[in-house]
N, C-alpha and C. Protein backbone atom coordinates (compact mmCIF):
# COMPACT_ATOMS: atom_id res chain seq x y z
N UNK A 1 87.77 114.26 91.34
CA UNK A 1 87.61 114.73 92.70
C UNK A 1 86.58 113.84 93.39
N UNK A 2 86.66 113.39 94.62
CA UNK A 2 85.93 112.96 95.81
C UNK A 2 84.81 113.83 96.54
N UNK A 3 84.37 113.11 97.70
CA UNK A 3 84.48 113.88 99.03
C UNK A 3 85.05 112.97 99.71
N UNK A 4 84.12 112.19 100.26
CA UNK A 4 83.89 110.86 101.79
C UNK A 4 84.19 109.12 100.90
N UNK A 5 85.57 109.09 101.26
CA UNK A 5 85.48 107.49 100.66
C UNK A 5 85.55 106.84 101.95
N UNK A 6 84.36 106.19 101.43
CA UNK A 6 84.84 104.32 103.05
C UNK A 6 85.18 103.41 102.30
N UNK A 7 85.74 102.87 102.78
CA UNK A 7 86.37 101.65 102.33
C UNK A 7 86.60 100.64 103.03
N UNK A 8 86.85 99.39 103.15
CA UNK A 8 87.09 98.06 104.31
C UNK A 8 88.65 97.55 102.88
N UNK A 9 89.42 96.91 103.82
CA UNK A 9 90.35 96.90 103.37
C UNK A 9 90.61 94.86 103.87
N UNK A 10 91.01 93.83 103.14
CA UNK A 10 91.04 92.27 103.49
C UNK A 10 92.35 92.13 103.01
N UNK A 11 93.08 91.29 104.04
CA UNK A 11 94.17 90.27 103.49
C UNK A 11 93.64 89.54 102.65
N UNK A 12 94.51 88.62 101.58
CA UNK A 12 93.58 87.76 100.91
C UNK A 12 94.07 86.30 101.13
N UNK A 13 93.07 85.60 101.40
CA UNK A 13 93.42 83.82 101.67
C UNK A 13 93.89 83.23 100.51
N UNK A 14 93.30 83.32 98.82
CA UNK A 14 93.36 82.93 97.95
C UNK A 14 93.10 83.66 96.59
N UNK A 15 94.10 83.86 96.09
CA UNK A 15 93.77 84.49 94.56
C UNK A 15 92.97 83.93 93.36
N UNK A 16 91.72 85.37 93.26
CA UNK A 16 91.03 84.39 91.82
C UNK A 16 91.64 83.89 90.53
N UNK A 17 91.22 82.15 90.29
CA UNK A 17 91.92 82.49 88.82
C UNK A 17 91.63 83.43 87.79
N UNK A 18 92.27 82.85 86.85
CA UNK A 18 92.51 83.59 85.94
C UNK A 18 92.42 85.31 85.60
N UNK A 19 93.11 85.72 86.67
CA UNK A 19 93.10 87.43 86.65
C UNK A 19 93.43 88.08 85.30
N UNK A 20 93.95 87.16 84.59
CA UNK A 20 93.91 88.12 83.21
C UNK A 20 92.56 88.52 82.40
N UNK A 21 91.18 87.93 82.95
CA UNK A 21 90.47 87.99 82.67
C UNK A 21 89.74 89.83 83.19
N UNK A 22 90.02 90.31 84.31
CA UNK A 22 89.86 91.24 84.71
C UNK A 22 90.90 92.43 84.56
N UNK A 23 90.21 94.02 84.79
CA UNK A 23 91.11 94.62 84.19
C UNK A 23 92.27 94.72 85.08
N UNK A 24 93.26 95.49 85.15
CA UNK A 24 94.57 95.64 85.37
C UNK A 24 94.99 96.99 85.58
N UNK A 25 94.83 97.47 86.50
CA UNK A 25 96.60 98.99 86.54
C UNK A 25 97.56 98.77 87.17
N UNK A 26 98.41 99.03 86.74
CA UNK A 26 100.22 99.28 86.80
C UNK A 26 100.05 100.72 87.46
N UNK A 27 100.38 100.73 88.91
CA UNK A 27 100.26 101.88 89.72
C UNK A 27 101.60 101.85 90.44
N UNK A 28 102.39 103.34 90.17
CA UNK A 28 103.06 103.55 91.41
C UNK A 28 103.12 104.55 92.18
N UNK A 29 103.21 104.73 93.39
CA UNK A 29 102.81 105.90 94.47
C UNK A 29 103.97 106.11 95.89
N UNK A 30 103.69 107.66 95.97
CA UNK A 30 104.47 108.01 96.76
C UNK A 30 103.78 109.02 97.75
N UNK A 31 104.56 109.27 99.13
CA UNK A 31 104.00 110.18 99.58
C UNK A 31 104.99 111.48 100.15
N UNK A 32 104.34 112.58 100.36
CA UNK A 32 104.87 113.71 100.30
C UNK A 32 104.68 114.24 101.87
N UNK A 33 103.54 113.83 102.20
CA UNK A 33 103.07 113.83 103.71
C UNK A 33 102.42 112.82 104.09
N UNK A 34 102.68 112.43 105.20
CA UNK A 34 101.60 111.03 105.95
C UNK A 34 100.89 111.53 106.78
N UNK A 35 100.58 112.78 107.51
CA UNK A 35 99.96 113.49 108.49
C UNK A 35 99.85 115.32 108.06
N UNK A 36 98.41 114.84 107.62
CA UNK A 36 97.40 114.36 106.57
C UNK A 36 98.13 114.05 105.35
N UNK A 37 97.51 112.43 104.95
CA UNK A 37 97.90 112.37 103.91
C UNK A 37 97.91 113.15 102.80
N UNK A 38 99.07 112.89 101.81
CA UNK A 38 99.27 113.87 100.72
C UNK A 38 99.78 112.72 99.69
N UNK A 39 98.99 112.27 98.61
CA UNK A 39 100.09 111.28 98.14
C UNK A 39 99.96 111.35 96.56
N UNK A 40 101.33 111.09 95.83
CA UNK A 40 101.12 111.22 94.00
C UNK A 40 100.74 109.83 93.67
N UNK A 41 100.22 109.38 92.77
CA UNK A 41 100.26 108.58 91.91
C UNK A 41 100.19 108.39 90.48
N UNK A 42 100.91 107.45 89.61
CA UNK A 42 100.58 107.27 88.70
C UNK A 42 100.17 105.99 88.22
N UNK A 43 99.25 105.73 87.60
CA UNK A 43 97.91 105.02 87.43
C UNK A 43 98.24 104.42 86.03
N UNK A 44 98.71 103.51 85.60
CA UNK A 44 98.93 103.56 84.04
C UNK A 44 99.47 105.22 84.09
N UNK A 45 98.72 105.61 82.67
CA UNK A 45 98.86 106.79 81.96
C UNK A 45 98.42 108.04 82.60
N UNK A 46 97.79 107.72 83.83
CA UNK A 46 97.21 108.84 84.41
C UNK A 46 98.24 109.85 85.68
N UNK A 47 98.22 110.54 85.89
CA UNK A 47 98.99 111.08 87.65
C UNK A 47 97.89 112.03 88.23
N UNK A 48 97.58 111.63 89.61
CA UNK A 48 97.08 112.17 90.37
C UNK A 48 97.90 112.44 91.76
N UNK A 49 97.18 113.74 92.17
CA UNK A 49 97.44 114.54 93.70
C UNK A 49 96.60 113.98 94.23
N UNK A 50 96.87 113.22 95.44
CA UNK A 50 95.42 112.92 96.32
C UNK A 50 96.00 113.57 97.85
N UNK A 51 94.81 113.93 99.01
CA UNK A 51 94.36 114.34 100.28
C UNK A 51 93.37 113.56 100.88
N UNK A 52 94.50 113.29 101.84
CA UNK A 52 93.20 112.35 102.52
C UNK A 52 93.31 112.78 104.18
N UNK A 53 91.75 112.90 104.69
CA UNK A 53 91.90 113.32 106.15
C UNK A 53 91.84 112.15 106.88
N UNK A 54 91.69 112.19 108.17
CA UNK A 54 91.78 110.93 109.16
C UNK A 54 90.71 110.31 108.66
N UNK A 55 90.72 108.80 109.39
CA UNK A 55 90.10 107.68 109.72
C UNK A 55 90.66 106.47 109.13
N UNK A 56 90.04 105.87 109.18
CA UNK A 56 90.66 104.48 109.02
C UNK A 56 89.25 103.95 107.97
N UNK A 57 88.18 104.16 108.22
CA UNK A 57 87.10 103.33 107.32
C UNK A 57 86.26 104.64 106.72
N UNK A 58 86.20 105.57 107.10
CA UNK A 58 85.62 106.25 106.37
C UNK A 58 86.55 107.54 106.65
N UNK A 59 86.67 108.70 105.65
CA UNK A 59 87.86 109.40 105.46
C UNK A 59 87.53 110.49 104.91
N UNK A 60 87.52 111.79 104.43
CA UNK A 60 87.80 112.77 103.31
C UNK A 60 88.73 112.25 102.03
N UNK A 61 88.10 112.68 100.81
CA UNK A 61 89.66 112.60 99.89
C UNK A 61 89.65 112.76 98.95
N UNK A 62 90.56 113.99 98.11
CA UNK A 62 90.14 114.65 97.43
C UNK A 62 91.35 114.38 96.07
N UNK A 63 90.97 113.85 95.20
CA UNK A 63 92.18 113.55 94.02
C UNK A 63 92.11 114.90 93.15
N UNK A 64 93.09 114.93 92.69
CA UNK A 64 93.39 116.30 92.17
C UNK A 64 94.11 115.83 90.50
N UNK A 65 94.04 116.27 88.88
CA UNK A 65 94.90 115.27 87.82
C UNK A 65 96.02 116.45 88.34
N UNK A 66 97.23 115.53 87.99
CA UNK A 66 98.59 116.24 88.02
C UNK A 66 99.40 115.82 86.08
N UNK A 67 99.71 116.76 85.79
CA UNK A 67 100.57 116.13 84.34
C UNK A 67 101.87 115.78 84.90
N UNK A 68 102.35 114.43 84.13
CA UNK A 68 103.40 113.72 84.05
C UNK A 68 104.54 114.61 84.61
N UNK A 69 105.22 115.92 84.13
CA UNK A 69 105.96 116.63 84.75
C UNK A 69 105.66 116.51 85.79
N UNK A 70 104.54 117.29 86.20
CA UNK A 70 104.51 117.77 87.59
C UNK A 70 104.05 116.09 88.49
N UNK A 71 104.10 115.19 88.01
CA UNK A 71 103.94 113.99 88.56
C UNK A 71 105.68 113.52 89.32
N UNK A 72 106.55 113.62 88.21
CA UNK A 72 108.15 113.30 88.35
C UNK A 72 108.89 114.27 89.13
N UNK A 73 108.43 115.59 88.84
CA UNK A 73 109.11 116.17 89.81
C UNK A 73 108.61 116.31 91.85
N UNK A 74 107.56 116.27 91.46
CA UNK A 74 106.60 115.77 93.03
C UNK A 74 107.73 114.26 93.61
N UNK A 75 108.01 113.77 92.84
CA UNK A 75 108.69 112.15 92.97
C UNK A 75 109.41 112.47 93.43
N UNK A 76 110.85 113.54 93.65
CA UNK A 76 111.93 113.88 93.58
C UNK A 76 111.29 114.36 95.26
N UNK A 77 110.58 114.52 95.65
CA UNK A 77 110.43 115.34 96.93
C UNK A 77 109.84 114.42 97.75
N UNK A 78 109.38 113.17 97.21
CA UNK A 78 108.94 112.26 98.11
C UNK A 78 109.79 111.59 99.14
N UNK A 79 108.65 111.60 100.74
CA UNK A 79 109.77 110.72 101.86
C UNK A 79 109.37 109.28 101.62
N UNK A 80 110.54 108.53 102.26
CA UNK A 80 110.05 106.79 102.68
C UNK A 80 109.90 105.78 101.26
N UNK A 81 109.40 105.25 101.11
CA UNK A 81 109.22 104.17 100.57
C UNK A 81 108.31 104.42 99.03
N UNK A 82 108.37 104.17 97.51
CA UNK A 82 107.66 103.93 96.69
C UNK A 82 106.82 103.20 96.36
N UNK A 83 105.98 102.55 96.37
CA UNK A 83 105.31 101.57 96.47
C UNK A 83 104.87 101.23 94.91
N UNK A 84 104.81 100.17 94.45
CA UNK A 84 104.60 99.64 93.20
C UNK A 84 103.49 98.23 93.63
N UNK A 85 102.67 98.50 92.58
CA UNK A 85 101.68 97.67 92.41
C UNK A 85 100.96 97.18 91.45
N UNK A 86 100.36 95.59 91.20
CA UNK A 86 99.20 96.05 89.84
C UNK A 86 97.94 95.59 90.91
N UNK A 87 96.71 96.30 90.25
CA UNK A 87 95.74 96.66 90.63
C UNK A 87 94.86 95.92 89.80
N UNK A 88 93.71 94.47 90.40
CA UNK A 88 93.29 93.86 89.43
C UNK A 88 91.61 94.12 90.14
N UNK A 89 90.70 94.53 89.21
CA UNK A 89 89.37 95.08 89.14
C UNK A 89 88.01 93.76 88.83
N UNK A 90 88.19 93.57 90.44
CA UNK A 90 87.17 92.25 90.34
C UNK A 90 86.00 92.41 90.68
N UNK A 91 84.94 92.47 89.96
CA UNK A 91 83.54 92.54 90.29
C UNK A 91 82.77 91.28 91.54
N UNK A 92 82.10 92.25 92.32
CA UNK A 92 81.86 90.96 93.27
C UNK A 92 80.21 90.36 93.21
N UNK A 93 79.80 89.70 93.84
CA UNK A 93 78.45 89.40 93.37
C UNK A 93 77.49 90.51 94.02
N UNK A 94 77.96 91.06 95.11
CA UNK A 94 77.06 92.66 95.49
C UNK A 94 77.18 93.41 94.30
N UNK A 95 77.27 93.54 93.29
CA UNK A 95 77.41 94.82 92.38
C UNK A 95 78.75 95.85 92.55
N UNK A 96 79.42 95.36 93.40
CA UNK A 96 80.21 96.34 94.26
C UNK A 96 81.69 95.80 93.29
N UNK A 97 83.01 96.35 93.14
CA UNK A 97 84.32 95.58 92.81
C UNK A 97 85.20 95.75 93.92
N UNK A 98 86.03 94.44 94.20
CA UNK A 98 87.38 94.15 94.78
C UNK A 98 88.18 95.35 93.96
N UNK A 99 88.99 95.50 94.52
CA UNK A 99 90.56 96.01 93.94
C UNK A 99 91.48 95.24 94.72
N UNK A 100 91.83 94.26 94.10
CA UNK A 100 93.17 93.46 94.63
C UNK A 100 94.56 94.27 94.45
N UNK A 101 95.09 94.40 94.83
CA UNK A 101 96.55 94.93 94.88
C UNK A 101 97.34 93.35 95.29
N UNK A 102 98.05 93.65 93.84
CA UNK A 102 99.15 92.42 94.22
C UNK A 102 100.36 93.56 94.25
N UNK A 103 101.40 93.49 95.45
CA UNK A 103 102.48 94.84 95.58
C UNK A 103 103.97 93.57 95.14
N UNK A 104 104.64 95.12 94.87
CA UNK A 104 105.70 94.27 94.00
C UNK A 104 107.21 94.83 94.92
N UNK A 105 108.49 94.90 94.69
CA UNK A 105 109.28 95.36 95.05
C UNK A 105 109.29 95.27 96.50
N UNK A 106 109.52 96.11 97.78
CA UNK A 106 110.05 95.68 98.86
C UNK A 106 108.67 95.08 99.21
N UNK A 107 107.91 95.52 98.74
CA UNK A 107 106.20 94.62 99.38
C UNK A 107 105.76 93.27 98.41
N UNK A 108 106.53 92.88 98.06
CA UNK A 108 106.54 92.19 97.16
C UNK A 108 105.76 90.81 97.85
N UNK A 109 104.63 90.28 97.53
CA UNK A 109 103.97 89.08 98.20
C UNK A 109 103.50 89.57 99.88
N UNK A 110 102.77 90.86 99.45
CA UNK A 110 101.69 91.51 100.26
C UNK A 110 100.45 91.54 99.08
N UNK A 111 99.71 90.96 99.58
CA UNK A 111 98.14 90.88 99.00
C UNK A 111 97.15 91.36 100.08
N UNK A 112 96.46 92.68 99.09
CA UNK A 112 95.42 93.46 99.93
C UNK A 112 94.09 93.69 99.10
N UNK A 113 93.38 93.47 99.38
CA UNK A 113 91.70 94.06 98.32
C UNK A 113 91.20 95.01 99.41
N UNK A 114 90.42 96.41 98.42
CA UNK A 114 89.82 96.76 98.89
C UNK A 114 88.75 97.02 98.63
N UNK A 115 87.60 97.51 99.34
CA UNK A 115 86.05 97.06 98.48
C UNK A 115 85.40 99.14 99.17
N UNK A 116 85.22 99.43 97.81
CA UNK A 116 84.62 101.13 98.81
C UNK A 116 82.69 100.46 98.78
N UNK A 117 82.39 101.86 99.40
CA UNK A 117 80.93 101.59 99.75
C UNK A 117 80.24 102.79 99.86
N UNK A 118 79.05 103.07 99.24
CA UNK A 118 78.60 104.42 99.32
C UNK A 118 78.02 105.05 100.96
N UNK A 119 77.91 104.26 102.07
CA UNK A 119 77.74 104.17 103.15
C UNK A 119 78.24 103.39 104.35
N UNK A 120 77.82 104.00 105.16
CA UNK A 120 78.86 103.15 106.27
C UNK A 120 77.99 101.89 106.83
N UNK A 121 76.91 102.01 106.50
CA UNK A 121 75.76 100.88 106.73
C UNK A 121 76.01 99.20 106.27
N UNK A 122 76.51 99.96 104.41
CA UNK A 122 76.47 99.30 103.45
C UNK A 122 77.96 98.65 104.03
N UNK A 123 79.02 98.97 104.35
CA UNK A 123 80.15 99.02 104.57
C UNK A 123 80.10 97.83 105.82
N UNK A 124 79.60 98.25 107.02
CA UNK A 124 79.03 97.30 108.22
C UNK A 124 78.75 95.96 107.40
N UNK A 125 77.63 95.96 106.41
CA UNK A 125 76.94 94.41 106.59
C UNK A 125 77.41 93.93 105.37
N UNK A 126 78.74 94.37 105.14
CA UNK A 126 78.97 93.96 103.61
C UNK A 126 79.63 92.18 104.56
N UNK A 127 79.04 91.19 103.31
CA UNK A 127 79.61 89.89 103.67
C UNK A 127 80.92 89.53 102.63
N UNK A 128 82.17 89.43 102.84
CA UNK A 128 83.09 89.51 102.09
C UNK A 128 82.98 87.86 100.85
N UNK A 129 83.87 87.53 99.97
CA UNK A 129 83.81 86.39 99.33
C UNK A 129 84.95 85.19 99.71
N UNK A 130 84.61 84.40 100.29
CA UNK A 130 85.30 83.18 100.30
C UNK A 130 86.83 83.28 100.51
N UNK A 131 87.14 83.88 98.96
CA UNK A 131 88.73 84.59 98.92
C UNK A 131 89.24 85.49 99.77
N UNK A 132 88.52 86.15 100.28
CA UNK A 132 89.13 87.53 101.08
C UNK A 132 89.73 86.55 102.87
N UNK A 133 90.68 87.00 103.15
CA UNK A 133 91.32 87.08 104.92
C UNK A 133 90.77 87.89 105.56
N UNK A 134 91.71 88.13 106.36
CA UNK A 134 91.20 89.16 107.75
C UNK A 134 90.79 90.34 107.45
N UNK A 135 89.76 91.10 108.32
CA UNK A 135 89.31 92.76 107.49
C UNK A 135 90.44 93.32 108.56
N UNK A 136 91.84 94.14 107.99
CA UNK A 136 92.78 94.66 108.14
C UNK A 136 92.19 96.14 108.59
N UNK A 137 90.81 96.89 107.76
CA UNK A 137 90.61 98.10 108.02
C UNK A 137 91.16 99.12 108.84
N UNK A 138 91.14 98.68 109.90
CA UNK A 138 91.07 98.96 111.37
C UNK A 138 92.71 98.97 111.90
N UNK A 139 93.91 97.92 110.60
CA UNK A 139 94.49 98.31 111.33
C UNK A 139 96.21 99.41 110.66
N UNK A 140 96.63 100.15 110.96
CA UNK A 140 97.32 100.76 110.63
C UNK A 140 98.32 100.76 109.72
N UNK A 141 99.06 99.42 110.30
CA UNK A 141 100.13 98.38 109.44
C UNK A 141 100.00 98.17 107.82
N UNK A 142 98.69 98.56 107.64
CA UNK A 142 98.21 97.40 105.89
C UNK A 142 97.81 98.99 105.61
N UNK A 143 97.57 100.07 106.13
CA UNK A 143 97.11 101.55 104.99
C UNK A 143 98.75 101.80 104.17
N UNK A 144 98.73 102.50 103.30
CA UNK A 144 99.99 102.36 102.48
C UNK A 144 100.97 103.59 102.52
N UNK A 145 99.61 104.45 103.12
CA UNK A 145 100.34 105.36 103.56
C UNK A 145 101.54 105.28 105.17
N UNK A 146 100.89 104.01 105.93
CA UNK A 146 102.46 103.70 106.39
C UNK A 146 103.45 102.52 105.77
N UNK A 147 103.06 102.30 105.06
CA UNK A 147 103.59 101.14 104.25
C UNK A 147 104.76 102.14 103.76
N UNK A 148 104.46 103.15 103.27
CA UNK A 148 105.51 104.18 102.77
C UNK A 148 106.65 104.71 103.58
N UNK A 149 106.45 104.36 105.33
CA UNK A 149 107.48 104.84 106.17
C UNK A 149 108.41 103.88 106.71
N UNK A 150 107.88 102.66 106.65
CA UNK A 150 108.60 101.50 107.16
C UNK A 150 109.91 100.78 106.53
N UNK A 151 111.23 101.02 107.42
CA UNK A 151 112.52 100.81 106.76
C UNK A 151 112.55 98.79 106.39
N UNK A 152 111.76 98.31 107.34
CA UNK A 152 111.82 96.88 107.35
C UNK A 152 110.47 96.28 107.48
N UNK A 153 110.28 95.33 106.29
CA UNK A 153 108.82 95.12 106.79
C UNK A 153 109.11 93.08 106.07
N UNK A 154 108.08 92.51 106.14
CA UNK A 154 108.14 91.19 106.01
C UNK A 154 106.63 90.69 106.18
N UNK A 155 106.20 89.31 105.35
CA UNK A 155 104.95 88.98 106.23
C UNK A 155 105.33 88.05 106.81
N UNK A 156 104.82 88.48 107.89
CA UNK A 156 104.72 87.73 109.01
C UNK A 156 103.43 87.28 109.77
């Protein structure tokens, strides 16, 4: 369980090497509602219920464990789009970690990191690394929870 996650969310210019060096999840997710989010995932071996209230950088959100049943059958009721991903856990030189999402299937060669922050201060003056693109945060298109509604998407 949560409360308040912030988070800043970057396209990425360039991938670190050797990512096998860092850890790895095999995540796939769905959603059940987009207004307020409602979304399952499974995490590797894990399944979670998550709630998330508005915002865009800082949010409510509350994960809930779900067992594997009740993970597959939640699946069966999901709208829009599945989203598949691996999730690579890069430590940055703030003490803080990237989560790169490399997405696979219709998002397939969408690259997103996201970096949380225990404050919105911390969040403001965070200086990103070299690798990271544009801070997307802010904009609607790159949260995944609409990533999940969109019949056609491409980068563009």
């Amino acid at each position: 369980m949560k409360g308040m996650e912030i988070e800043k969310k970057f396209l990425i210019k360039t991938v670190p090497e050797h990512l096998e060096q860092y850890t790895c999840h095999l995540i796939e997710q769905a959603y059940l509602c987009t207004e307020p989010v409602v979304r399952i995932r499974r995490q590797d071996d894990d399944y979670i219920l998550t709630w998330k209230g508005k915002g865009m950088m800082e949010r409510e959100e509350y994960n809930l464990p779900l067992t594997k049943e009740g993970y597959y059958h939640l699946l069966t009721k999901a709208d829009g789009n599945i989203i598949t991903k691996k999730r690579y856990v890069i430590p940055l030189p703030n003490g803080r970690n990237a989560e790169l999402d490399i997405f696979e299937g219709k998002f397939d060669g969408l690259l997103l990191a996201e970096v949380e922050f225990p404050d919105k201060a911390s969040a403001d003056n965070f200086m990103p690394p070299s690798w990271f693109g544009a801070d997307v945060t802010f904009e609607k298109a790159y949260h995944n929870s609409f990533l999940s509604t969109v019949s056609k998407w491409s980068l563009s």
